[in-house]
C-alpha atoms as a PDB file:
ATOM      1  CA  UNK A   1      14.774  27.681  24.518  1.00  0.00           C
ATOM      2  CA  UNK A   2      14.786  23.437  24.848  1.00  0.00           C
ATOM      3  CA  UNK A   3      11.726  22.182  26.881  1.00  0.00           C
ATOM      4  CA  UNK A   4      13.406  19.296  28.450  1.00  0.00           C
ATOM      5  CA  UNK A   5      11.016  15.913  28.496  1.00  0.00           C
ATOM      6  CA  UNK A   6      12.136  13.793  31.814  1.00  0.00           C
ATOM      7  CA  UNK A   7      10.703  10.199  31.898  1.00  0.00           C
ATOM      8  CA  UNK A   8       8.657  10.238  28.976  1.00  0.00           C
ATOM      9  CA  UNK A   9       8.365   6.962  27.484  1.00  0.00           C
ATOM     10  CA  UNK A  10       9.034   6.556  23.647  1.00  0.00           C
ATOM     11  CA  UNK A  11       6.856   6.602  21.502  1.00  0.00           C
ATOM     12  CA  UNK A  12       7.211   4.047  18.029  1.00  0.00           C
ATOM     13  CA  UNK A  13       5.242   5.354  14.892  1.00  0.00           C
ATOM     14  CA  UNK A  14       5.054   2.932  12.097  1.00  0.00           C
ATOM     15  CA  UNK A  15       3.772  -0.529  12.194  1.00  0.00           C
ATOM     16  CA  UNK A  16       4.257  -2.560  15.601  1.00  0.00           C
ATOM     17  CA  UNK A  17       3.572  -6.388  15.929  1.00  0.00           C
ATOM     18  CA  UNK A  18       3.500  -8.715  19.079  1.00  0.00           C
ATOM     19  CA  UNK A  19       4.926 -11.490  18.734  1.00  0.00           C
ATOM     20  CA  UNK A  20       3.249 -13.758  21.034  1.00  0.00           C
ATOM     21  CA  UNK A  21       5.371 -16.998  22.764  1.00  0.00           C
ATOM     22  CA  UNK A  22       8.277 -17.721  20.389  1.00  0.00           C
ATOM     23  CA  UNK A  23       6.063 -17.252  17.201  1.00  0.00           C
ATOM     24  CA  UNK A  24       7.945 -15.337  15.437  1.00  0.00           C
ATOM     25  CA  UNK A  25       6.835 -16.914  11.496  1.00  0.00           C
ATOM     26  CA  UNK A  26       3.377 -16.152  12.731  1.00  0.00           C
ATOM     27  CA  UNK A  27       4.649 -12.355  13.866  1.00  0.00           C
ATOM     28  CA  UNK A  28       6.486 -11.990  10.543  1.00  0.00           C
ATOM     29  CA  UNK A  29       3.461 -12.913   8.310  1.00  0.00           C
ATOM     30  CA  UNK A  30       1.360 -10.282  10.335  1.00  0.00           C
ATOM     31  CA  UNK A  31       4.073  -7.837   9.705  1.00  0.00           C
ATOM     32  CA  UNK A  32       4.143  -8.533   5.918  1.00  0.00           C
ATOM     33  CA  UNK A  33       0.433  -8.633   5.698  1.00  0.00           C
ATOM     34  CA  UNK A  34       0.300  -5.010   7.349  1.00  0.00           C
ATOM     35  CA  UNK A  35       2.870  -3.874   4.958  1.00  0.00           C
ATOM     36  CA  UNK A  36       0.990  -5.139   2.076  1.00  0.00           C
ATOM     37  CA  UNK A  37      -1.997  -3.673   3.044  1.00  0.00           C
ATOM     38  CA  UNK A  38      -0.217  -0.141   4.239  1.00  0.00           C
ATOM     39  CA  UNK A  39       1.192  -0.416   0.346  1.00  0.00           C
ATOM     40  CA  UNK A  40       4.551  -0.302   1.909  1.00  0.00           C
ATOM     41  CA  UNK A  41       6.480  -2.558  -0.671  1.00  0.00           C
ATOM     42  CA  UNK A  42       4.782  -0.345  -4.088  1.00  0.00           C
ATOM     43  CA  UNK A  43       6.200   2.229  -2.090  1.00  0.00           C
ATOM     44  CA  UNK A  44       9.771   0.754  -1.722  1.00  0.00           C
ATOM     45  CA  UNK A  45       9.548  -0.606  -5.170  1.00  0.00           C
ATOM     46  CA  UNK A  46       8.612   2.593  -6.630  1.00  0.00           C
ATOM     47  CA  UNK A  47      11.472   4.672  -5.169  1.00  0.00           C
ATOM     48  CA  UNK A  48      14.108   1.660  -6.025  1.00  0.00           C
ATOM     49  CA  UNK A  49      14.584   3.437  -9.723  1.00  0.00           C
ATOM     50  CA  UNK A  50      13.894   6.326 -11.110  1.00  0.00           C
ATOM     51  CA  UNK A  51      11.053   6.839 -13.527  1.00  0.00           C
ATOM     52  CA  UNK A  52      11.102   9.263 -16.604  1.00  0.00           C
ATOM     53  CA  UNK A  53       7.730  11.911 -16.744  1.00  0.00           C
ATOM     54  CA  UNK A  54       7.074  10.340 -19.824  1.00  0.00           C
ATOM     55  CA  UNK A  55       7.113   6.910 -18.580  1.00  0.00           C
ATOM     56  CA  UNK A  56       5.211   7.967 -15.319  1.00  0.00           C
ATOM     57  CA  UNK A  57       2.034   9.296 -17.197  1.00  0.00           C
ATOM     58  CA  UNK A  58       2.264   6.109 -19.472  1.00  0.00           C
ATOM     59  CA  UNK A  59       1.677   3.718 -16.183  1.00  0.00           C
ATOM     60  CA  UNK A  60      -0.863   6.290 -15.289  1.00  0.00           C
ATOM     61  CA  UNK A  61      -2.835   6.264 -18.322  1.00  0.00           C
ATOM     62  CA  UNK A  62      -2.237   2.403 -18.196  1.00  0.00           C
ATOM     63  CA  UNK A  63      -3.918   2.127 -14.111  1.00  0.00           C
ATOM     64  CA  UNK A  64      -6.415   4.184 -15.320  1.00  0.00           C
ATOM     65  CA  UNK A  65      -7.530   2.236 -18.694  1.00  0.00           C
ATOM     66  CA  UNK A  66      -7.386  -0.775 -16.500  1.00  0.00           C
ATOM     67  CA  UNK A  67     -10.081   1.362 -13.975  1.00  0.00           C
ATOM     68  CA  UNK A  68     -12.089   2.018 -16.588  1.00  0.00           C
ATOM     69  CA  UNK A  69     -12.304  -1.544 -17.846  1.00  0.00           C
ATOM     70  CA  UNK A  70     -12.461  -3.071 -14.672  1.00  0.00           C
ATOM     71  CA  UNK A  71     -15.633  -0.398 -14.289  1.00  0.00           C
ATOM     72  CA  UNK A  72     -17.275  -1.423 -17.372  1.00  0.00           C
ATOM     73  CA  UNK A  73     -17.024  -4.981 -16.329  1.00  0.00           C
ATOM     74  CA  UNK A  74     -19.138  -4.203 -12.969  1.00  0.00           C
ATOM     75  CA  UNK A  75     -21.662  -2.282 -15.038  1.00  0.00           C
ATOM     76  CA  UNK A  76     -22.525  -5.277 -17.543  1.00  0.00           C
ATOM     77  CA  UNK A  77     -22.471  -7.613 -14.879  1.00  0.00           C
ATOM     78  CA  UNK A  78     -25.485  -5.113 -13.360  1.00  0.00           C
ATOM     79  CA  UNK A  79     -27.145  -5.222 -16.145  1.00  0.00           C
ATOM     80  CA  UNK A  80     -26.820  -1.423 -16.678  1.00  0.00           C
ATOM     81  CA  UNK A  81     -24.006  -0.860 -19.532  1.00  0.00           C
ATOM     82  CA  UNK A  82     -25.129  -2.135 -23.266  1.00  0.00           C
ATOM     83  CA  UNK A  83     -23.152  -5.592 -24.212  1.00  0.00           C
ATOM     84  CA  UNK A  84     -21.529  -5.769 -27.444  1.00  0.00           C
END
């Protein structure tokens, strides 16, 4: 059985954005910053080709040297890792 929904406003999911007067640059970089924040466009740039296993675990073991690294870095700048 259909439950039929009678004036029942829609509902958007996603990202909304007012645009306020005629601003509508200033609505669009809000939009984009959203997006870029969301991670929206590694998202769409991700699915745009396809990626090999092999060549998937390489970017991962790439991100995660560059963690590491990037980890180090914060440590020494503590004080609490050993410089070389």
């Amino acid at each position: 059985m259909r439950k039929h929904i009678r004036n029942k406003e829609k509902t958007f999911s996603g990202l909304t954005v007012m645009v306020r007067g005629d601003d509508l640059n200033g609505a669009m970089r809000v939009l984009k910053k959203r997006m870029q924040t969301e991670g929206i466009f590694n998202e769409i740039r991700e699915r745009t080709s396809f990626k090999s296993r092999g060549e998937k675990k390489r970017l991962q073991r790439a991100a995660g040297r560059r963690r590491w690294l990037k980890k180090i870095d914060k440590l020494k700048e503590q004080g609490l890792w050993p410089n070389d």
